[in-house]
N, C-alpha and C. Protein backbone atom coordinates (compact mmCIF):
# COMPACT_ATOMS: atom_id res chain seq x y z
N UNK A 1 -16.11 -0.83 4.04
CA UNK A 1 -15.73 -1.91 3.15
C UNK A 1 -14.92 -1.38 1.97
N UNK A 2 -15.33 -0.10 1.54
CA UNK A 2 -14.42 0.43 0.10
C UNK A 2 -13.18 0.73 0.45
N UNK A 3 -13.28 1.43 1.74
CA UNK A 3 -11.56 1.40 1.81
C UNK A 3 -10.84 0.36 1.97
N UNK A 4 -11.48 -0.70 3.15
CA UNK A 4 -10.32 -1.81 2.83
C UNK A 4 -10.00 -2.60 1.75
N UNK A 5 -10.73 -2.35 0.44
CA UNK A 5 -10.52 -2.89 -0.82
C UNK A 5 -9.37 -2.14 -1.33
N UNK A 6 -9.70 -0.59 -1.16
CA UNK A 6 -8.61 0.28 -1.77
C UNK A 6 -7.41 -0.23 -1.29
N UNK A 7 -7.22 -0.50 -0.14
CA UNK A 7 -6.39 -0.54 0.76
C UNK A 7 -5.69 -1.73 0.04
N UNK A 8 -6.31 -2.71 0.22
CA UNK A 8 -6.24 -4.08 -0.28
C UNK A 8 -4.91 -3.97 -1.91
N UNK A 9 -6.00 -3.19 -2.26
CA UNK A 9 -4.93 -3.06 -3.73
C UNK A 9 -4.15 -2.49 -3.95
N UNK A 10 -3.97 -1.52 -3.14
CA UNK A 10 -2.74 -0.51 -2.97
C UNK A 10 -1.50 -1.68 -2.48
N UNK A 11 -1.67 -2.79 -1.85
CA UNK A 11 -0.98 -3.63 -0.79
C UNK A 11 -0.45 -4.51 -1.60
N UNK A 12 -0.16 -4.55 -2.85
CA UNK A 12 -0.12 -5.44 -3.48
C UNK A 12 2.09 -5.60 -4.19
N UNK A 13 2.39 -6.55 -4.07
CA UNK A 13 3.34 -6.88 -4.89
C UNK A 13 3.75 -7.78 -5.90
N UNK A 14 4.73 -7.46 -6.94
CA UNK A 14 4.78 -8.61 -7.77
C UNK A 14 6.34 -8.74 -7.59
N UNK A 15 6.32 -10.38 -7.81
CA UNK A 15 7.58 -10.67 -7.44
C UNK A 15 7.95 -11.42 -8.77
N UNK A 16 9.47 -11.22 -9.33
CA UNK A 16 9.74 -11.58 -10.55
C UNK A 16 11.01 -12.99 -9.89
N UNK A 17 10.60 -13.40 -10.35
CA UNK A 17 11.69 -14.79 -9.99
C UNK A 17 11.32 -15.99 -10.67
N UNK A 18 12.86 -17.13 -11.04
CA UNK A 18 13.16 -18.18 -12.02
C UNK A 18 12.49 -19.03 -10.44
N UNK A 19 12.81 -19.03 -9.21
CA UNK A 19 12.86 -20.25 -8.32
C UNK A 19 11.60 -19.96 -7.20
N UNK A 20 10.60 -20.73 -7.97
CA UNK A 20 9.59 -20.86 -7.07
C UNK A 20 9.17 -21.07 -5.60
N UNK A 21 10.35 -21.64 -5.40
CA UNK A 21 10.18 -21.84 -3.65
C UNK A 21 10.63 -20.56 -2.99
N UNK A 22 11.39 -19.94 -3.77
CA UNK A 22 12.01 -18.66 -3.25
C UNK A 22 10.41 -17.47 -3.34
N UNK A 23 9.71 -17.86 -4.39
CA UNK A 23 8.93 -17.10 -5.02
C UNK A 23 7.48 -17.30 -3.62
N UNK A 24 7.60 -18.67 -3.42
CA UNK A 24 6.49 -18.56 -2.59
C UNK A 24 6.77 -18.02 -0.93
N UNK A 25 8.07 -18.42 -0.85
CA UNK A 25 8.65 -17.95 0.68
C UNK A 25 8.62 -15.92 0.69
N UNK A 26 8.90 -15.49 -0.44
CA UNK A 26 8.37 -14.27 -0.19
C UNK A 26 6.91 -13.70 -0.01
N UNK A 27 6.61 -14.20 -0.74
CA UNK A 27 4.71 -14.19 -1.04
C UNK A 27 4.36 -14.56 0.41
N UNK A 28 4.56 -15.41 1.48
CA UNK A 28 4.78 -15.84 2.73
C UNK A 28 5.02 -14.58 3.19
N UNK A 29 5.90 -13.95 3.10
CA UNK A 29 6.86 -12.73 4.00
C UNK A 29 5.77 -11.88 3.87
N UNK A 30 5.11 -11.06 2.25
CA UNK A 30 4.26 -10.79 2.63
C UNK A 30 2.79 -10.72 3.53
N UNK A 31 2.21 -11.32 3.12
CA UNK A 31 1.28 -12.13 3.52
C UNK A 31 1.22 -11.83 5.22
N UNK A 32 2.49 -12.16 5.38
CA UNK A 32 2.73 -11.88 7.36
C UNK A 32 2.04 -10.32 7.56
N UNK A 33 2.54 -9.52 6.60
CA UNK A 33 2.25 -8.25 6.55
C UNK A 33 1.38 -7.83 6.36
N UNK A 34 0.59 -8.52 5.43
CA UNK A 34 -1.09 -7.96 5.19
C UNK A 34 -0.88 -7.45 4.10
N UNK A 35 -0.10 -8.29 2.98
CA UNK A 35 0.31 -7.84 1.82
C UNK A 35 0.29 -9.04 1.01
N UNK A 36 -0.82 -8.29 -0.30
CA UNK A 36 -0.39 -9.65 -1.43
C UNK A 36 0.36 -9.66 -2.43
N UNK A 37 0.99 -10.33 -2.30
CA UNK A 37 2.02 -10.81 -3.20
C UNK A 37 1.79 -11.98 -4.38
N UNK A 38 2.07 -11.50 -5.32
CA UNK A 38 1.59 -12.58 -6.72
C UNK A 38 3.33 -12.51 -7.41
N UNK A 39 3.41 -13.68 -8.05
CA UNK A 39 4.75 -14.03 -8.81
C UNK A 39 4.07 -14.09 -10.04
N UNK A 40 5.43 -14.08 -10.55
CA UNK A 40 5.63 -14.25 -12.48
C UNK A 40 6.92 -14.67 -12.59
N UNK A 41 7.37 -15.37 -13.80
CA UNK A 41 8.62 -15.66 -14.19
C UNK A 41 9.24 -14.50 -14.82
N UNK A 42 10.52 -14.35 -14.80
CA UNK A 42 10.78 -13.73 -15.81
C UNK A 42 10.74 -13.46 -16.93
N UNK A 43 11.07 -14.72 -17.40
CA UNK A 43 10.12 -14.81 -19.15
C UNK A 43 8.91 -14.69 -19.68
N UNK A 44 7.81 -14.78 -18.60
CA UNK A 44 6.36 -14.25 -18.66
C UNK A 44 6.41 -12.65 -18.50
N UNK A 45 7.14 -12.11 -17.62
CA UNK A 45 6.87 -10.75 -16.96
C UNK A 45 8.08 -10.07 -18.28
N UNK A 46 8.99 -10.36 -19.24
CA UNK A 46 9.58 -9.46 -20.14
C UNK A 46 8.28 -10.05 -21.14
N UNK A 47 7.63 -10.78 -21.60
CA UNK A 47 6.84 -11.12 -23.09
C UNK A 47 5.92 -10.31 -22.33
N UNK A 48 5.35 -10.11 -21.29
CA UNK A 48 3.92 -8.56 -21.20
C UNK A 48 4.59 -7.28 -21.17
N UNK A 49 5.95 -7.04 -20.67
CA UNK A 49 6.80 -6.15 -21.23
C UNK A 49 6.22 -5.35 -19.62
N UNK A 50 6.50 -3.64 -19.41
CA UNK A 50 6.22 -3.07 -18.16
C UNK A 50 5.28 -2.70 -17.92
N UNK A 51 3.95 -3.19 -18.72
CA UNK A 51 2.33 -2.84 -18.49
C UNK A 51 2.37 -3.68 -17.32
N UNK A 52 2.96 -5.11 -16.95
CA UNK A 52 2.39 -6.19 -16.19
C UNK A 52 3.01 -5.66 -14.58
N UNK A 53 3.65 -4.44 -14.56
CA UNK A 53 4.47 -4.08 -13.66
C UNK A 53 2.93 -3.02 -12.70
N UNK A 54 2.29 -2.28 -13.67
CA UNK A 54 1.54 -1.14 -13.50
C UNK A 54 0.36 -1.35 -12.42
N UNK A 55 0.01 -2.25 -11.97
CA UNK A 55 -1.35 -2.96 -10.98
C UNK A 55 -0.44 -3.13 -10.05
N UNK A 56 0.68 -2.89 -9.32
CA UNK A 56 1.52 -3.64 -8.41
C UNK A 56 1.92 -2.14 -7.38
N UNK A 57 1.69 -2.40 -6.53
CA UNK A 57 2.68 -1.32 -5.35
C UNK A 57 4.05 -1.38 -5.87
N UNK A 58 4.69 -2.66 -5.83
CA UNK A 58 5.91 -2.45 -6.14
C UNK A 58 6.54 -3.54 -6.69
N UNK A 59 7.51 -3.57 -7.35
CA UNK A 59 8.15 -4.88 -8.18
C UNK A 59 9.07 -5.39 -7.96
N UNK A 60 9.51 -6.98 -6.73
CA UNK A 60 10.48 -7.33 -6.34
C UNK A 60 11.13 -8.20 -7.56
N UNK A 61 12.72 -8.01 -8.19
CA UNK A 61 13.17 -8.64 -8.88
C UNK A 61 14.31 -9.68 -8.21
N UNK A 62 14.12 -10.59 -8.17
CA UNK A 62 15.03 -11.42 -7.62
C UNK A 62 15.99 -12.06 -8.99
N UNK A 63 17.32 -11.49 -8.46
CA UNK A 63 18.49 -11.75 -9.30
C UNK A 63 19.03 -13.17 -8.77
N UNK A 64 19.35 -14.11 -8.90
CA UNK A 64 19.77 -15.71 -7.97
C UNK A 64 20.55 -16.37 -9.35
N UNK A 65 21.34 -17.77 -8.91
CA UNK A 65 21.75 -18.51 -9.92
C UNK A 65 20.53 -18.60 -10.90
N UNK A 66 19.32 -19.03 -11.01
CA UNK A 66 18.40 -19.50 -11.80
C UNK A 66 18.06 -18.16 -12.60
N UNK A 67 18.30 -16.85 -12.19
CA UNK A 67 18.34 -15.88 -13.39
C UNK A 67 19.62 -16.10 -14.09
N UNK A 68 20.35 -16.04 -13.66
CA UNK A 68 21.56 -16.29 -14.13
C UNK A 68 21.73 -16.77 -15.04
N UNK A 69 21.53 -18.11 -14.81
CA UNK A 69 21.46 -19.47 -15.83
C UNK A 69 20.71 -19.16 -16.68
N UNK A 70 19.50 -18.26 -17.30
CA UNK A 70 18.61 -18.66 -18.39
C UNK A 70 18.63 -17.12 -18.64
N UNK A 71 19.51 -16.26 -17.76
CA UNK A 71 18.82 -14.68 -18.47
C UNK A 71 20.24 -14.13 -18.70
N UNK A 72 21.45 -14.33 -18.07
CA UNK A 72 22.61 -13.81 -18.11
C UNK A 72 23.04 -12.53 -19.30
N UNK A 73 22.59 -13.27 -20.52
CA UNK A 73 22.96 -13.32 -21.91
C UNK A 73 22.05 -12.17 -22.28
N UNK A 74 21.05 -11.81 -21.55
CA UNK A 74 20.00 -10.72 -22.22
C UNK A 74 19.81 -9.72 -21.46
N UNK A 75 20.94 -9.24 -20.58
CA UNK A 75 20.48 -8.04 -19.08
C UNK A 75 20.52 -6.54 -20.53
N UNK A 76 21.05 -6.77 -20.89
CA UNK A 76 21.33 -5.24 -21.98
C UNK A 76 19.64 -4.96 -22.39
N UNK A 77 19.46 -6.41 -23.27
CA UNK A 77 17.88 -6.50 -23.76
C UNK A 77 16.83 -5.96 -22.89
N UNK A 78 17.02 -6.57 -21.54
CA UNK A 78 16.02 -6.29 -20.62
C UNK A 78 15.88 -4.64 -20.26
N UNK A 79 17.00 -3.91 -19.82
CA UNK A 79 17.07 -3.06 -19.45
C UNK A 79 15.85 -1.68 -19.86
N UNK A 80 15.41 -2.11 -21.20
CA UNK A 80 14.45 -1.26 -21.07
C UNK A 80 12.86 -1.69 -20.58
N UNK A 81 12.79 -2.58 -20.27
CA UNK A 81 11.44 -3.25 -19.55
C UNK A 81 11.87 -2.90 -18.25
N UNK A 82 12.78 -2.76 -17.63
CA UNK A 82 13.32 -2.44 -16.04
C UNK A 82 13.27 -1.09 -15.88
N UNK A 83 13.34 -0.30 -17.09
CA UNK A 83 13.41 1.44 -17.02
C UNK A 83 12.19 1.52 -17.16
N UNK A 84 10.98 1.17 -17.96
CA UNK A 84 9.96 1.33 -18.21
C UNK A 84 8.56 1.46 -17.30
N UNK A 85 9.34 0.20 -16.56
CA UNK A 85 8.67 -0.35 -14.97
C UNK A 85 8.89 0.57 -14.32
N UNK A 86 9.70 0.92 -13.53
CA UNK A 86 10.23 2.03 -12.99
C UNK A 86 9.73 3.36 -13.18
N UNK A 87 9.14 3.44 -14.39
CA UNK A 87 8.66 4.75 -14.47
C UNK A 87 7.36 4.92 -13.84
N UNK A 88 6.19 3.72 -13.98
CA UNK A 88 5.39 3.57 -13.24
C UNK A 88 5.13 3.26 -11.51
N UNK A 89 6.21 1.60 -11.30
CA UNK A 89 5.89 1.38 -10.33
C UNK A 89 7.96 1.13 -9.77
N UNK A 90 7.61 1.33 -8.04
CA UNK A 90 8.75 1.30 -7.72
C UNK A 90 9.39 -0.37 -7.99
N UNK A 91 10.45 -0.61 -8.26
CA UNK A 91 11.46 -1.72 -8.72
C UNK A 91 12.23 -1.85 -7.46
N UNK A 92 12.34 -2.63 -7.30
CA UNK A 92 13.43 -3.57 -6.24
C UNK A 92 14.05 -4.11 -6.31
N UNK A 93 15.29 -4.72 -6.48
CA UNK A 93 16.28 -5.84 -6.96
C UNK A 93 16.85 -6.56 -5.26
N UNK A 94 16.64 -7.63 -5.66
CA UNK A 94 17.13 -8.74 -4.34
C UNK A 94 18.37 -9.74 -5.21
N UNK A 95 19.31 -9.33 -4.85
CA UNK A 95 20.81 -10.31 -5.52
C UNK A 95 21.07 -11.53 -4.26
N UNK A 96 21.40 -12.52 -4.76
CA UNK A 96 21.38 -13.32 -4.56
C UNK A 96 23.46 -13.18 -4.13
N UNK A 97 24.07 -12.99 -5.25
CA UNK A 97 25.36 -12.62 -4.87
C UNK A 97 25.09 -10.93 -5.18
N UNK A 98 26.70 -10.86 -5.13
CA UNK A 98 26.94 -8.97 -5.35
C UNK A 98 26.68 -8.52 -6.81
N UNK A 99 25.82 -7.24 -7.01
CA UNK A 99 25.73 -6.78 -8.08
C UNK A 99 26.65 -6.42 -9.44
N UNK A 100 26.49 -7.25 -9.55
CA UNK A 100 28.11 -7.06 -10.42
C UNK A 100 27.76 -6.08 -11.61
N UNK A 101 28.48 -5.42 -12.66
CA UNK A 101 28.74 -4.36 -13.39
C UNK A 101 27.70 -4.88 -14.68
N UNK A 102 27.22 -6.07 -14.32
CA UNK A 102 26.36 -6.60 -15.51
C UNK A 102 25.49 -5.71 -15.79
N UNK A 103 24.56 -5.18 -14.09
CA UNK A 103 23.64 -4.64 -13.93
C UNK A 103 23.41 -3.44 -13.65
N UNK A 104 24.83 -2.64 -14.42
CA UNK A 104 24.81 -1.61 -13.62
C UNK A 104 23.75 -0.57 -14.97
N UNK A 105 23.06 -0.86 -15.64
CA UNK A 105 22.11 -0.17 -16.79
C UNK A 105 20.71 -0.46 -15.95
N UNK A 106 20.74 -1.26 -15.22
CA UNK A 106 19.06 -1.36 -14.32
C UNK A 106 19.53 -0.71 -12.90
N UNK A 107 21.21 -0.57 -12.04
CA UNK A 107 20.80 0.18 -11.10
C UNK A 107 20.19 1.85 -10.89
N UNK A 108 20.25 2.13 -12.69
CA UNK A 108 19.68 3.93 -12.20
C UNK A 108 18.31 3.92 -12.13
N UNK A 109 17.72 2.77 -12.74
CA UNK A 109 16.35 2.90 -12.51
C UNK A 109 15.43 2.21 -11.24
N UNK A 110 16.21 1.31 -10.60
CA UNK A 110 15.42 0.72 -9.41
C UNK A 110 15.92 1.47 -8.02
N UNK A 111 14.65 1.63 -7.15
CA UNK A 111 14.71 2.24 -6.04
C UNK A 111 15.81 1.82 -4.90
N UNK A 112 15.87 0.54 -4.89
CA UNK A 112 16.76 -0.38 -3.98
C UNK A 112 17.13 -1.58 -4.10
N UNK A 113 18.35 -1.74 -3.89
CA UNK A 113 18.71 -3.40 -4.06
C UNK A 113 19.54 -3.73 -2.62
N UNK A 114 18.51 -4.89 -2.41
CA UNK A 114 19.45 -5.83 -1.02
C UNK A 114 19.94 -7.03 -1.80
N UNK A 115 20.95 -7.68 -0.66
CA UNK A 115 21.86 -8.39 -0.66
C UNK A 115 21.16 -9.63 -0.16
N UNK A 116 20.86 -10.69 -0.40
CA UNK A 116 20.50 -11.25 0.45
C UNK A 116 21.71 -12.87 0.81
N UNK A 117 21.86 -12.81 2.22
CA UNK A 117 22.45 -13.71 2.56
C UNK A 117 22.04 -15.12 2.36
N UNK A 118 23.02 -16.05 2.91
CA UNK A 118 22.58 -17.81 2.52
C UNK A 118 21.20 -17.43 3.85
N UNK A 119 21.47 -17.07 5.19
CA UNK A 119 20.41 -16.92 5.63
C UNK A 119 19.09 -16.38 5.68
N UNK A 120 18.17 -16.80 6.20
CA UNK A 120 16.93 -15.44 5.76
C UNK A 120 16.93 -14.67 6.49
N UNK A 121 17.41 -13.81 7.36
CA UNK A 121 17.46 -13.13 7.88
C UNK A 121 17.66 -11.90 6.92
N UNK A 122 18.25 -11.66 6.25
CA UNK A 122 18.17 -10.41 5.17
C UNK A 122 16.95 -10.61 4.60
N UNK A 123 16.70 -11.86 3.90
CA UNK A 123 15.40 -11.72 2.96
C UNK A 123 13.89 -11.07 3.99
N UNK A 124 14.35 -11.43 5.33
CA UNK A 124 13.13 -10.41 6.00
C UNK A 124 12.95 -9.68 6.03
N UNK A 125 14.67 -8.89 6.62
CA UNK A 125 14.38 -7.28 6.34
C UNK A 125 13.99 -6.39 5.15
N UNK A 126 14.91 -7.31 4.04
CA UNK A 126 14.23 -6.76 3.04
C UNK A 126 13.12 -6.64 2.45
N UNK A 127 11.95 -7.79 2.97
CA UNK A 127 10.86 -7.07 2.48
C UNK A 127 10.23 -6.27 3.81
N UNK A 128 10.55 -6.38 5.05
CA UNK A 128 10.21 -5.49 5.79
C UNK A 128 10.54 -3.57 5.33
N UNK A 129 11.76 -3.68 4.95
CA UNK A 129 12.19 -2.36 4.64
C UNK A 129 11.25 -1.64 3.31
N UNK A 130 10.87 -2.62 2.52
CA UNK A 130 10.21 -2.91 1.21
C UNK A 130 8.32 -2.40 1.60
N UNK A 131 8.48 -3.09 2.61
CA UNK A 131 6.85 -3.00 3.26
C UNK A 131 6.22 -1.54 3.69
N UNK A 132 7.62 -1.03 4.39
CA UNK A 132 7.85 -0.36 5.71
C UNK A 132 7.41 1.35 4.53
N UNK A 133 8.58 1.35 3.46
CA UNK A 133 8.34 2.27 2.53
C UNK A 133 7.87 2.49 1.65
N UNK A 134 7.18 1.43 0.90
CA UNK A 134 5.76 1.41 -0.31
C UNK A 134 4.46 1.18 0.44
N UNK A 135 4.51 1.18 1.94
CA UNK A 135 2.98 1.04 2.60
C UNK A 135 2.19 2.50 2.04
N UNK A 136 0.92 2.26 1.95
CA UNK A 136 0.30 3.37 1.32
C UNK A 136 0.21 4.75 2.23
N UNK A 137 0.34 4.94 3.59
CA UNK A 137 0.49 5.73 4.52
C UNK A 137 1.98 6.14 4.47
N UNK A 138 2.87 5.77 3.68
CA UNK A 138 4.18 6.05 3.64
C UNK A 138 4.46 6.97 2.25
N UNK A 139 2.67 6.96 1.23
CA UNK A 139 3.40 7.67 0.39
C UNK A 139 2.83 8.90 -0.05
């Protein structure tokens, strides 16, 4: 029983995203996997700053119009809550379009960023690939 608790918590992700349906369809993806997945907004997950990052296997950030729209204006600001995170737990970035030069102060600190298409077919692999290399036997 203790290990599959360990296990349990080791299995864990947090997913940072403005669009909830997006937020629960990953949490879904996990889940397939035998992985839990918990969300936060962005604006909740920068006001706890990168402590809220530290309980997590790993930290999916989903970049989409709805970051866009309400965070655009503050990627400089953020950048040290994204380095901070990173130092603890692995970071992930999922773009919605192409990474543009906005973000190029958070790509030295996150492990990987996918692309994800209008289809889901990327958003699978990517958390498969996501799964595949923060599983606890992988590290």
């Amino acid at each position: 029983m203790l290990d599959f608790k360990l296990t349990e918590l080791k299995n864990r992700s947090l997913i940072i995203s403005e669009n909830g349906s997006l937020s629960d369809h990953i949490e879904n993806l996990f889940a397939d996997r035998d992985w839990l997945a918990e969300s936060m907004s962005t604006h909740f997950m920068f006001g706890q700053g990168a402590s809220s990052a530290m309980d997590y296997r790993c930290v999916i950030f989903v970049i989409d119009q709805h970051f866009r729209k309400r965070f655009s204006g503050l990627i400089t600001e953020m950048s040290s809550v994204i380095r901070n995170a990173a130092v603890h737990t692995p970071v992930y970035l999922l773009f919605e379009n192409d990474d543009d030069s906005l973000f190029s102060a958070w790509l030295n600190h996150v492990k990987k960023t996918f692309k994800l298409d209008t289809g889901q077919h990327s958003l699978h692999e990517a958390i498969q690939s996501i799964v595949s290399t923060e599983a606890p036997c992988a590290s």
